[in-house]
Protein backbone atom coordinates (compact mmCIF):
# COMPACT_ATOMS: atom_id res chain seq x y z
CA UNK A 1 154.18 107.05 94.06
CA UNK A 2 150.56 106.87 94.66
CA UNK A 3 148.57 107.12 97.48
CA UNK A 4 145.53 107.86 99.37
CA UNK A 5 145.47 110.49 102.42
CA UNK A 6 142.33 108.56 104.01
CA UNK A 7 144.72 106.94 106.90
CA UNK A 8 147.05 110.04 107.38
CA UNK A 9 146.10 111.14 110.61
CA UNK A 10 147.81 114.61 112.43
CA UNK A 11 147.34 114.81 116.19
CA UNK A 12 145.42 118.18 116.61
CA UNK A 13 147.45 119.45 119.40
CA UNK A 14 151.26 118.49 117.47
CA UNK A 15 152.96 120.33 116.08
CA UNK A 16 155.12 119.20 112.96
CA UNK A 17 158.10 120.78 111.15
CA UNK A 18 158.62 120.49 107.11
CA UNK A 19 160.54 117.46 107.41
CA UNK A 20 158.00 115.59 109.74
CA UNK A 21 155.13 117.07 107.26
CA UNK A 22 156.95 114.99 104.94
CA UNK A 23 156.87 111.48 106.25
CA UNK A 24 153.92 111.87 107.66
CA UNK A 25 151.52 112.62 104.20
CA UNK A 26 155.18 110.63 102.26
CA UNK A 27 155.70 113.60 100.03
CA UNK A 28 158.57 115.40 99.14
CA UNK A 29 159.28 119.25 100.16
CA UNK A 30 158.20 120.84 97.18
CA UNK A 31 154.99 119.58 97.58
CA UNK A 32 154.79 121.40 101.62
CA UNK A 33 155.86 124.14 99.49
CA UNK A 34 152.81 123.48 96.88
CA UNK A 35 150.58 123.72 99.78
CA UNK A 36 151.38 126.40 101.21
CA UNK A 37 150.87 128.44 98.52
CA UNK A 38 147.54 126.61 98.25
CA UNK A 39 146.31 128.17 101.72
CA UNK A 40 148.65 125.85 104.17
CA UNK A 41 149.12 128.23 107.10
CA UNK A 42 152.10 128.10 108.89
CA UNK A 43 152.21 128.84 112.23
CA UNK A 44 153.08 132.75 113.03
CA UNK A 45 156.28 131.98 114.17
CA UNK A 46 159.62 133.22 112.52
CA UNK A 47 162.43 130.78 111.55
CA UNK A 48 161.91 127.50 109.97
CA UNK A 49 158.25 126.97 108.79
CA UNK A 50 156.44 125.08 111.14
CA UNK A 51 152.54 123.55 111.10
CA UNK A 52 149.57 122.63 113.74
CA UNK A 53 148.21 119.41 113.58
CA UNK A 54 144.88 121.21 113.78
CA UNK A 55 145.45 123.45 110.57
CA UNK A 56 147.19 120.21 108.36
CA UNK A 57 143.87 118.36 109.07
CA UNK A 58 141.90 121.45 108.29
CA UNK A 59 143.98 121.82 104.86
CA UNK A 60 143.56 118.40 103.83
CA UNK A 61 139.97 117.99 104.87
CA UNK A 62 138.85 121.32 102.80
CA UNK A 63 140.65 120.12 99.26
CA UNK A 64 138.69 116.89 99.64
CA UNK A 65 135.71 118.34 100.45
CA UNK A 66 135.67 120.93 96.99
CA UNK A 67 133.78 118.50 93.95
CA UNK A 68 134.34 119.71 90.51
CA UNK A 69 131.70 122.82 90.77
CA UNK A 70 134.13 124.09 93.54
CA UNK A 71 137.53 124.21 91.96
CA UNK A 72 139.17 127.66 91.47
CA UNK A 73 140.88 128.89 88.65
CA UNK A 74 143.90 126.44 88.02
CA UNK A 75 142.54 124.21 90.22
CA UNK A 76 142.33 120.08 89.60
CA UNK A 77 140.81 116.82 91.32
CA UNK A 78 143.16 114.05 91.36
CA UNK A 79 141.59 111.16 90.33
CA UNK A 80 143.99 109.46 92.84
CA UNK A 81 144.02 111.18 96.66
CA UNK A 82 141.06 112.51 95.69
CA UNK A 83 142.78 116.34 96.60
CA UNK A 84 142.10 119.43 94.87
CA UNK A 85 145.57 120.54 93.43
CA UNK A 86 147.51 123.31 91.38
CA UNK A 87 149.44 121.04 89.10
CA UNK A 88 152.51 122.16 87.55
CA UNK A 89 151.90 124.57 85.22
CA UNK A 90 154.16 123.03 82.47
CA UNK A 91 152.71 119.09 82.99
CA UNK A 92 148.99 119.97 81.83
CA UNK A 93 148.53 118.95 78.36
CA UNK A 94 145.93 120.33 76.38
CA UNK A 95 143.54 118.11 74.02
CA UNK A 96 141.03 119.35 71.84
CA UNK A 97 137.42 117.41 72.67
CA UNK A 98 134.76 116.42 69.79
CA UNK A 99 132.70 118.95 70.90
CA UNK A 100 135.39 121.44 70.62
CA UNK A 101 135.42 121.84 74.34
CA UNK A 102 139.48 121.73 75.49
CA UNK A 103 140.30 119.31 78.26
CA UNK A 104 143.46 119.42 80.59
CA UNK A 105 145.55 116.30 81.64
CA UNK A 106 148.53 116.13 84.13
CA UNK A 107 149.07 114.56 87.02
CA UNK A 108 149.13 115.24 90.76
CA UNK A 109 152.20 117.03 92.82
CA UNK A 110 151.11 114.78 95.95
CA UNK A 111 150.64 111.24 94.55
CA UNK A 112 151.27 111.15 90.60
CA UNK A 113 148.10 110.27 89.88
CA UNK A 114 145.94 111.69 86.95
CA UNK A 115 144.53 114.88 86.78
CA UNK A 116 141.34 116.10 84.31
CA UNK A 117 139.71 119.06 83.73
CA UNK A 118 137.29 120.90 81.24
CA UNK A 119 138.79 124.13 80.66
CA UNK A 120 137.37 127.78 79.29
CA UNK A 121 139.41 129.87 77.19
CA UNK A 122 139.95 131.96 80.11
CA UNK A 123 141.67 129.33 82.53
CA UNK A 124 143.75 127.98 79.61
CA UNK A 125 144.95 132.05 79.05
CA UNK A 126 145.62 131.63 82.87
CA UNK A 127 147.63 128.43 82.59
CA UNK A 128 149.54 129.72 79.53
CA UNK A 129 150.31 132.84 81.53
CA UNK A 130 151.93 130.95 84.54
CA UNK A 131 154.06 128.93 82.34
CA UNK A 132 155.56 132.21 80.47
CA UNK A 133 155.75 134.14 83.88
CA UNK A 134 157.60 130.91 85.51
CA UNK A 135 154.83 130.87 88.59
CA UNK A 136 152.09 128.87 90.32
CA UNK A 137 148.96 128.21 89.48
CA UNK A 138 147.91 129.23 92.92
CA UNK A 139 149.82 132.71 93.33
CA UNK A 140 146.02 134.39 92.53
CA UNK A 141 144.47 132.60 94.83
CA UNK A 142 146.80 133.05 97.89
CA UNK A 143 145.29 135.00 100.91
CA UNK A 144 142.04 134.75 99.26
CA UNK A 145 140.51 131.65 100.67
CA UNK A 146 138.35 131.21 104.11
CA UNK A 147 140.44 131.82 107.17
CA UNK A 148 141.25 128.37 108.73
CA UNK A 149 138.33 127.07 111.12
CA UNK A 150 139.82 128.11 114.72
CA UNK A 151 142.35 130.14 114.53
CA UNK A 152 141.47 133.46 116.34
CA UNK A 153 140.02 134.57 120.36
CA UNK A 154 139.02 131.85 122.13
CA UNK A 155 138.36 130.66 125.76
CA UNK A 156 138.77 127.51 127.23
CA UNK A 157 135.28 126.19 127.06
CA UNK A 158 135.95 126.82 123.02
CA UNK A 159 137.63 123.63 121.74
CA UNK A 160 137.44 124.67 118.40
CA UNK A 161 139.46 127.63 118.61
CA UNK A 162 143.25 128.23 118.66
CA UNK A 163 146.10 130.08 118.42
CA UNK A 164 149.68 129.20 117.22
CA UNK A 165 151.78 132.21 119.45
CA UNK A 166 153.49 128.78 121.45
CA UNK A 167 153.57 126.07 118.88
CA UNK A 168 157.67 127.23 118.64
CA UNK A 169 158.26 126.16 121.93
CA UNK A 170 156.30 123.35 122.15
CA UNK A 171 157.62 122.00 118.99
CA UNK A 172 160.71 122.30 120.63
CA UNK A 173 159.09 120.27 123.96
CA UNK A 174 157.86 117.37 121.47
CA UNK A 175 162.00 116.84 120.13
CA UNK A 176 162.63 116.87 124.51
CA UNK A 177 159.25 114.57 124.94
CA UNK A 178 160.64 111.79 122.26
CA UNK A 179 161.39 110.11 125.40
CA UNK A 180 157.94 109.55 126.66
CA UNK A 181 155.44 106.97 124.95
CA UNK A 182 152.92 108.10 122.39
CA UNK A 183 149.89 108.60 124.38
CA UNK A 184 151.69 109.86 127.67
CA UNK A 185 152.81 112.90 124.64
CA UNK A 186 149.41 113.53 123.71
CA UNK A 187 147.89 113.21 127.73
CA UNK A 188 150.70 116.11 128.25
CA UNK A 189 149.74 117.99 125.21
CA UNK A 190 145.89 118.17 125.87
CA UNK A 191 147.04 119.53 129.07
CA UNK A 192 149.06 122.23 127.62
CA UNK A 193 146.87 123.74 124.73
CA UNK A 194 143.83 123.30 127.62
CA UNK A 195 146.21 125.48 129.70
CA UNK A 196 146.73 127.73 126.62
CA UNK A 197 143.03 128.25 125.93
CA UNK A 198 142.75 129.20 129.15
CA UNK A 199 144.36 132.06 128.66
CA UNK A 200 143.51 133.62 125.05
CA UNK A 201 146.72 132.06 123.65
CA UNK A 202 149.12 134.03 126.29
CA UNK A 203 153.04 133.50 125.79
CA UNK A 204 154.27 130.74 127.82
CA UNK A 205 157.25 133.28 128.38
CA UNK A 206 155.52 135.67 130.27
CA UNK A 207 153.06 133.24 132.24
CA UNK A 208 153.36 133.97 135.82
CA UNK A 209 152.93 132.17 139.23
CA UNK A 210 149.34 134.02 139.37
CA UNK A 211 148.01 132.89 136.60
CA UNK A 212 149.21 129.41 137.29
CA UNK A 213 146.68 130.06 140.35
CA UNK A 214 143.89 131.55 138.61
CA UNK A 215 144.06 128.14 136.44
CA UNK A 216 144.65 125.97 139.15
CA UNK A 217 140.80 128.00 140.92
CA UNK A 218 139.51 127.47 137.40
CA UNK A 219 140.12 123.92 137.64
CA UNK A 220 138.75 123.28 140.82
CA UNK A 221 135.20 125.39 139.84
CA UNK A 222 134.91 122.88 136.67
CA UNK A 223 135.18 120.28 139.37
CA UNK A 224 131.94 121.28 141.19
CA UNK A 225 130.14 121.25 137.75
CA UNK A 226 128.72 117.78 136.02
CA UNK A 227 129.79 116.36 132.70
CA UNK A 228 127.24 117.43 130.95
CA UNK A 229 127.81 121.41 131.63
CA UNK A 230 131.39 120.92 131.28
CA UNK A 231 132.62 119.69 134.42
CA UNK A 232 135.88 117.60 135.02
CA UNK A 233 136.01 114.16 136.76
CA UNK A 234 138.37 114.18 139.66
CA UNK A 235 140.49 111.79 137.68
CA UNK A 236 141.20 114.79 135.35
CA UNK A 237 141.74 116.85 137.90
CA UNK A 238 144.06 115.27 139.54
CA UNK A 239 146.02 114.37 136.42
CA UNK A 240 145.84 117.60 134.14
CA UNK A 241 147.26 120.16 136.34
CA UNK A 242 150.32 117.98 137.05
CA UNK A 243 151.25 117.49 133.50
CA UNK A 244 155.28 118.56 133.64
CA UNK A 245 155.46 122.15 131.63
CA UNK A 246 159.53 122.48 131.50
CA UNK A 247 158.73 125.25 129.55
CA UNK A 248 157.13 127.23 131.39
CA UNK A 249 159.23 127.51 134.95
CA UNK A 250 156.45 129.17 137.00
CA UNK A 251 154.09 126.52 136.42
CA UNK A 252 154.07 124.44 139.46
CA UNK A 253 150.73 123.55 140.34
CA UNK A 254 148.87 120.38 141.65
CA UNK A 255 145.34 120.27 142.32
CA UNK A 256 145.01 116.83 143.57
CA UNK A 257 146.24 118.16 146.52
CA UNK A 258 142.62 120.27 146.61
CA UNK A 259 140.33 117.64 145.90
């Protein structure tokens, strides 16, 4: 198969198991596996691997952004998705060039497309190595690159930070919240990571019927405060706080009742 990424789009606040990884990007499970050795980062959960929506657009967005000056050791750009991939060891072929230069050919673990590469004596010892030792290309590389952009503290006037302590359970919500259409799903989700934010990425376990309060005050402060400074229509603030959170049995708040 061969395809482009350039449509594949991952809802920021989802959460998505292998499988659903898999039909959504159409690619089979070695290739998850491929890229999580290539700096995919699961969320810090135990159990089956599972991945924010935030951190597989993150992922896919830094391979495409890395031109040929950027690739690591081991490291292609398909010709095809336009990716920057550790092939397969044992596909790359190497071909001799006029100006006795080596080049590398083989083709792409996501889409099958071509792959080509210059390579120095030094990569080719590296590629040789891998194929004697039986491993990946990327094993070197692993825990090396940049940390993904938002994962870490955060508050909840930070959007661009978060944390993955509750994607578990709300992975688990998402399988209940199948019955719901799409965009009621995301309305409730938006609600939930805002919720999370709030509170530094706090278990939903051990969420309690005062912070649901403190939340519920926070909500009605961003109320007094215009757009422009961060402030939340009265629309949103009658909707948010009322998103259903079966998941967390304390929460049982409703400020429309306030405004």
């Amino acid at each position: 198969m061969s395809r482009s990424y350039a449509k594949v789009r991952p809802k920021t606040h989802r959460v998505y198991s292998v499988s659903e990884v898999m039909v959504l990007f159409n690619v089979c499970r070695n290739t998850v596996s491929n890229w999580v050795g290539s700096e995919l980062r699961p969320s810090e959960e135990a159990g089956p691997q599972i991945f924010r929506g935030a951190e597989l657009k993150r992922f896919q967005k830094e391979r495409k952004s890395r031109n040929r000056f950027q690739l690591r050791n081991g490291e292609f750009k398909c010709l095809g998705c336009g990716s920057a991939v550790f092939p397969d060891p044992n596909s790359i072929v190497f071909e001799p060039t006029k100006n006795g230069a080596i080049s590398g050919k083989s083709c792409c673990t996501d889409c099958n497309a071509h792959l080509f590469k210059f390579l120095g004596k030094t990569e080719c010892d590296n590629i040789n190595n891998a194929r004697i030792t039986n491993t990946s290309l990327a094993s070197p590389h692993e825990g090396k690159g940049p940390d993904p952009a938002g994962i870490g503290k955060n508050s909840a006037q930070d959007p661009d930070k978060w944390h993955t302590h509750n994607d578990c359970i709300l992975h688990k919500w998402l399988l209940y919240a199948g019955r719901y259409d799409d965009k009621t799903v995301d309305a409730h989700l938006a609600a939930i990571r805002h919720f999370e934010n709030f509170f530094d990425g706090k278990p939903f376990e051990i969420i309690k019927v005062g912070d649901a309060a403190s939340y519920r005050a926070n909500m009605l402060e961003l109320a007094k405060l215009p757009r422009a400074e961060g402030g939340l229509s009265k629309s949103m603030l009658q909707h948010r706080p009322c998103m259903p959170f079966p998941f967390i049995g304390s929460f049982q708040t409703n400020c429309s009742s306030a405004v």
